[in-house]
C-alpha atoms as a PDB file:
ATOM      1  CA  UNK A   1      52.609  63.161 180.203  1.00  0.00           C
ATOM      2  CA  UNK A   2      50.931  61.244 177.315  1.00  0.00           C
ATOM      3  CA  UNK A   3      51.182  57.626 176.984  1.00  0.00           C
ATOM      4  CA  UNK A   4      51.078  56.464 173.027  1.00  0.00           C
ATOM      5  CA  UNK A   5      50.980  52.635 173.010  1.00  0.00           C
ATOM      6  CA  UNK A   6      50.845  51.631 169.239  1.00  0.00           C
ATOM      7  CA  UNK A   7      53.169  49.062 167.181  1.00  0.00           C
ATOM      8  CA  UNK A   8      52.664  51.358 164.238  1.00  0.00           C
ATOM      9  CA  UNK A   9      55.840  53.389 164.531  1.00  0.00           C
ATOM     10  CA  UNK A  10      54.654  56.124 161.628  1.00  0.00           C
ATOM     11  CA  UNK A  11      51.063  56.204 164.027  1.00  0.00           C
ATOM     12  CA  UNK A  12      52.465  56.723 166.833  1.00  0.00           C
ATOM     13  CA  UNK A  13      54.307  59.101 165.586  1.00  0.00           C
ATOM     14  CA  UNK A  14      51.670  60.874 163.929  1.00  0.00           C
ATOM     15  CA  UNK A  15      49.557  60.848 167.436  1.00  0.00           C
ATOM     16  CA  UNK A  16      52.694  62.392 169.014  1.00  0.00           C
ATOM     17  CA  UNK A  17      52.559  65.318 166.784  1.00  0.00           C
ATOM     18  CA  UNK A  18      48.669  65.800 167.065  1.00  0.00           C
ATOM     19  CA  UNK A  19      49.522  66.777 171.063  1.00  0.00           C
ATOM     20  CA  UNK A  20      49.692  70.232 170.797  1.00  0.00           C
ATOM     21  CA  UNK A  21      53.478  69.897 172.118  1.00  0.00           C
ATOM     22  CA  UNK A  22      52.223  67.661 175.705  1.00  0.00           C
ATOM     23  CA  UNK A  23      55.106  65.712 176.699  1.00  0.00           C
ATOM     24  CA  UNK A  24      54.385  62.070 175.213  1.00  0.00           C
ATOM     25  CA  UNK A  25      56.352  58.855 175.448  1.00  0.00           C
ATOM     26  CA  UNK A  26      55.628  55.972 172.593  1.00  0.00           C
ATOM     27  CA  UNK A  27      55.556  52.501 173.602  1.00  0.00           C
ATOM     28  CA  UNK A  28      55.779  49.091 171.337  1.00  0.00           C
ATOM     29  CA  UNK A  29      53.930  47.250 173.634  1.00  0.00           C
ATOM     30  CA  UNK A  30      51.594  46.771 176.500  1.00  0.00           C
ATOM     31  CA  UNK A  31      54.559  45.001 178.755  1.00  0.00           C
ATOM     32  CA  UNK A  32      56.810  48.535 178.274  1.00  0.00           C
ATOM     33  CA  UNK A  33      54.016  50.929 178.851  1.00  0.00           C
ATOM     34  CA  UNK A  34      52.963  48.999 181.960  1.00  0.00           C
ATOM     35  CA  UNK A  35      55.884  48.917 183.391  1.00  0.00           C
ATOM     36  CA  UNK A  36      56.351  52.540 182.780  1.00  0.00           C
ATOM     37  CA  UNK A  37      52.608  53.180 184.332  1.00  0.00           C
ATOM     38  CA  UNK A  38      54.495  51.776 187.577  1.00  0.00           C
ATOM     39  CA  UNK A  39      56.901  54.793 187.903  1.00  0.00           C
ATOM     40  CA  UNK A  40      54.981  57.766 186.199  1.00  0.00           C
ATOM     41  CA  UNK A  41      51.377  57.391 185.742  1.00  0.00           C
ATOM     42  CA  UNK A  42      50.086  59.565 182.586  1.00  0.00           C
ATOM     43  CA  UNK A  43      47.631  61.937 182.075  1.00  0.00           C
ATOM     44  CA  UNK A  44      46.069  60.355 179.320  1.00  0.00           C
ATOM     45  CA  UNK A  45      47.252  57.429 176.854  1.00  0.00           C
ATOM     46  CA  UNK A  46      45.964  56.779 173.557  1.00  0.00           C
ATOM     47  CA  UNK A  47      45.768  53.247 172.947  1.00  0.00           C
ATOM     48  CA  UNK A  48      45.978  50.516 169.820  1.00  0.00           C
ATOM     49  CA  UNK A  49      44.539  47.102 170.465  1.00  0.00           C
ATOM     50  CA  UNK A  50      45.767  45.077 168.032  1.00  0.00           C
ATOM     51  CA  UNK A  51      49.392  44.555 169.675  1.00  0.00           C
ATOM     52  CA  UNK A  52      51.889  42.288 169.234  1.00  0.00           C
ATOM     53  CA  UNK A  53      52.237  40.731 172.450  1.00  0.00           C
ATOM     54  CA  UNK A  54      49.932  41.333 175.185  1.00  0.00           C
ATOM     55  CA  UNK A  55      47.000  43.391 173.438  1.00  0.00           C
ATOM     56  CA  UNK A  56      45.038  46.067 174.408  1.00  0.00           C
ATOM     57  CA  UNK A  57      42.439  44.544 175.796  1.00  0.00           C
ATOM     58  CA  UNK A  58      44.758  42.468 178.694  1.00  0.00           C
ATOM     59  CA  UNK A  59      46.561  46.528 178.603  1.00  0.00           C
ATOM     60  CA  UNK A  60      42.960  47.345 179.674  1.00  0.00           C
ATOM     61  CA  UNK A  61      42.112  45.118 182.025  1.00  0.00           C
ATOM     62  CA  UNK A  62      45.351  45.393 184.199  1.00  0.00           C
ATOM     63  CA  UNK A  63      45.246  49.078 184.440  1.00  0.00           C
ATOM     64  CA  UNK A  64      41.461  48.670 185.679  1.00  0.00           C
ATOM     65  CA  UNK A  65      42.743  46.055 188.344  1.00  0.00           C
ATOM     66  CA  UNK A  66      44.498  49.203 190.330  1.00  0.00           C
ATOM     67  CA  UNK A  67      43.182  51.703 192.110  1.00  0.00           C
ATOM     68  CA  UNK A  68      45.137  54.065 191.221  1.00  0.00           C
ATOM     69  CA  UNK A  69      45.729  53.019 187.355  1.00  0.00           C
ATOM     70  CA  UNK A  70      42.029  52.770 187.011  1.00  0.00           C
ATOM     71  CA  UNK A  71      41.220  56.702 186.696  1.00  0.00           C
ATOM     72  CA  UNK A  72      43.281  56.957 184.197  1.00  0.00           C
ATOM     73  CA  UNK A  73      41.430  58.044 181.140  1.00  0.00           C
ATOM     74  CA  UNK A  74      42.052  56.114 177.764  1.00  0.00           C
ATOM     75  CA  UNK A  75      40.930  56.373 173.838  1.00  0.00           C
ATOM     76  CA  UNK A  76      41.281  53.305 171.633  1.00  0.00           C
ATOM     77  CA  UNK A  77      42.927  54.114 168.871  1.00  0.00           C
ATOM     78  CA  UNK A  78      41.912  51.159 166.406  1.00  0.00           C
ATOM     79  CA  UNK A  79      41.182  49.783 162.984  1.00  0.00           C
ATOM     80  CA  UNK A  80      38.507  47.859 164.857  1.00  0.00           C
ATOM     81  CA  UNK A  81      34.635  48.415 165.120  1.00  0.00           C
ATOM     82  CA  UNK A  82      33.575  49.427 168.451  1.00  0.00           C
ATOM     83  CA  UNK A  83      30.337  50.642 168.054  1.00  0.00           C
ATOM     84  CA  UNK A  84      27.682  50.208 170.366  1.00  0.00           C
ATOM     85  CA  UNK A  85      30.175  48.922 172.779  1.00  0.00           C
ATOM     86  CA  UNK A  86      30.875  50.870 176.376  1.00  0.00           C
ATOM     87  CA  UNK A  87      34.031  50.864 177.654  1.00  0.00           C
ATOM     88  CA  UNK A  88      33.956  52.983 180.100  1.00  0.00           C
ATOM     89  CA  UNK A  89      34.110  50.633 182.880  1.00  0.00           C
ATOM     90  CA  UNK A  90      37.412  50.543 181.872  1.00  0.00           C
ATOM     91  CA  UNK A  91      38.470  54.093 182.018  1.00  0.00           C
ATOM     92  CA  UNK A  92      38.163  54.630 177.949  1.00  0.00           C
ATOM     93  CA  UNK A  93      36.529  57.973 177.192  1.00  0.00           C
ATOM     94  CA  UNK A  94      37.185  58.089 173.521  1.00  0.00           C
ATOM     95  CA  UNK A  95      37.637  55.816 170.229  1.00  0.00           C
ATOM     96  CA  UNK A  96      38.869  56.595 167.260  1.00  0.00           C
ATOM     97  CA  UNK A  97      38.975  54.899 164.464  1.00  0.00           C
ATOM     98  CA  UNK A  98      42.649  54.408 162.821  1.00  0.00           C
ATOM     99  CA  UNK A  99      40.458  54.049 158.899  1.00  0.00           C
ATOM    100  CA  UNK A 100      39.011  57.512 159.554  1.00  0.00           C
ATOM    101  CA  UNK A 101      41.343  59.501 162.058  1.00  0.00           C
ATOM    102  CA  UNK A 102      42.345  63.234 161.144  1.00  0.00           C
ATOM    103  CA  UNK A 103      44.543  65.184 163.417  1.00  0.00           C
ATOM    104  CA  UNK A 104      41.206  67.261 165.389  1.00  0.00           C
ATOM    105  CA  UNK A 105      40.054  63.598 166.524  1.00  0.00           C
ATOM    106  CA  UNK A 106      43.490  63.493 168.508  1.00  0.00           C
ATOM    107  CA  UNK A 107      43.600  66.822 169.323  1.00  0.00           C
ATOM    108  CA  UNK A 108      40.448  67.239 171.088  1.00  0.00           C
ATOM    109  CA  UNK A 109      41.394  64.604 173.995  1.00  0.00           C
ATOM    110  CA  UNK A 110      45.009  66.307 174.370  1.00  0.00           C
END
């Protein structure tokens, strides 16, 4: 299972598409997808920070505050510049950047 978190309806949908037919669920917000993370933890979720809500970054940080949400592995999916910046503490192994994104920069994380 793929976890989309993304406000962006039409992105989200989009990243959906891009997932070579993986099961995915689309989430809002970070308060649904953690609660979600609670019953079935994903393989992989592709995440927007700029959320209404909670953002990305507090989606971050509470996932890394588990031991067994921690391993999960993440890519920021953002309009955001995040360059030079390592994430990784945090379980993210990928950004891309929402300005520039094409469907291979979804597809090769899926």
């Amino acid at each position: 299972m793929i976890f989309i978190i993304d406000d962006d309806e039409v992105m989200a949908e989009c990243i959906a598409r891009y997932c070579k037919g993986q099961p995915t669920r689309i989430f809002s917000n970070a308060i649904e997808a953690m609660n979600a993370v609670d019953d079935e933890k994903p393989e992989l979720i592709f995440l927007d920070i700029l959320l209404d809500g909670p953002d990305g970054f507090t989606f971050l940080n509470e996932l890394a505050s588990y031991d067994d949400t921690a391993k999960i592995p993440i890519v920021i999916i953002s309009s955001l510049d995040f360059s030079g910046q390592d994430l990784s503490e945090y379980g993210v192994i990928g950004i891309i950047s929402k300005d520039t994104m094409l469907p291979e920069d979804v597809k090769k994380y899926v």
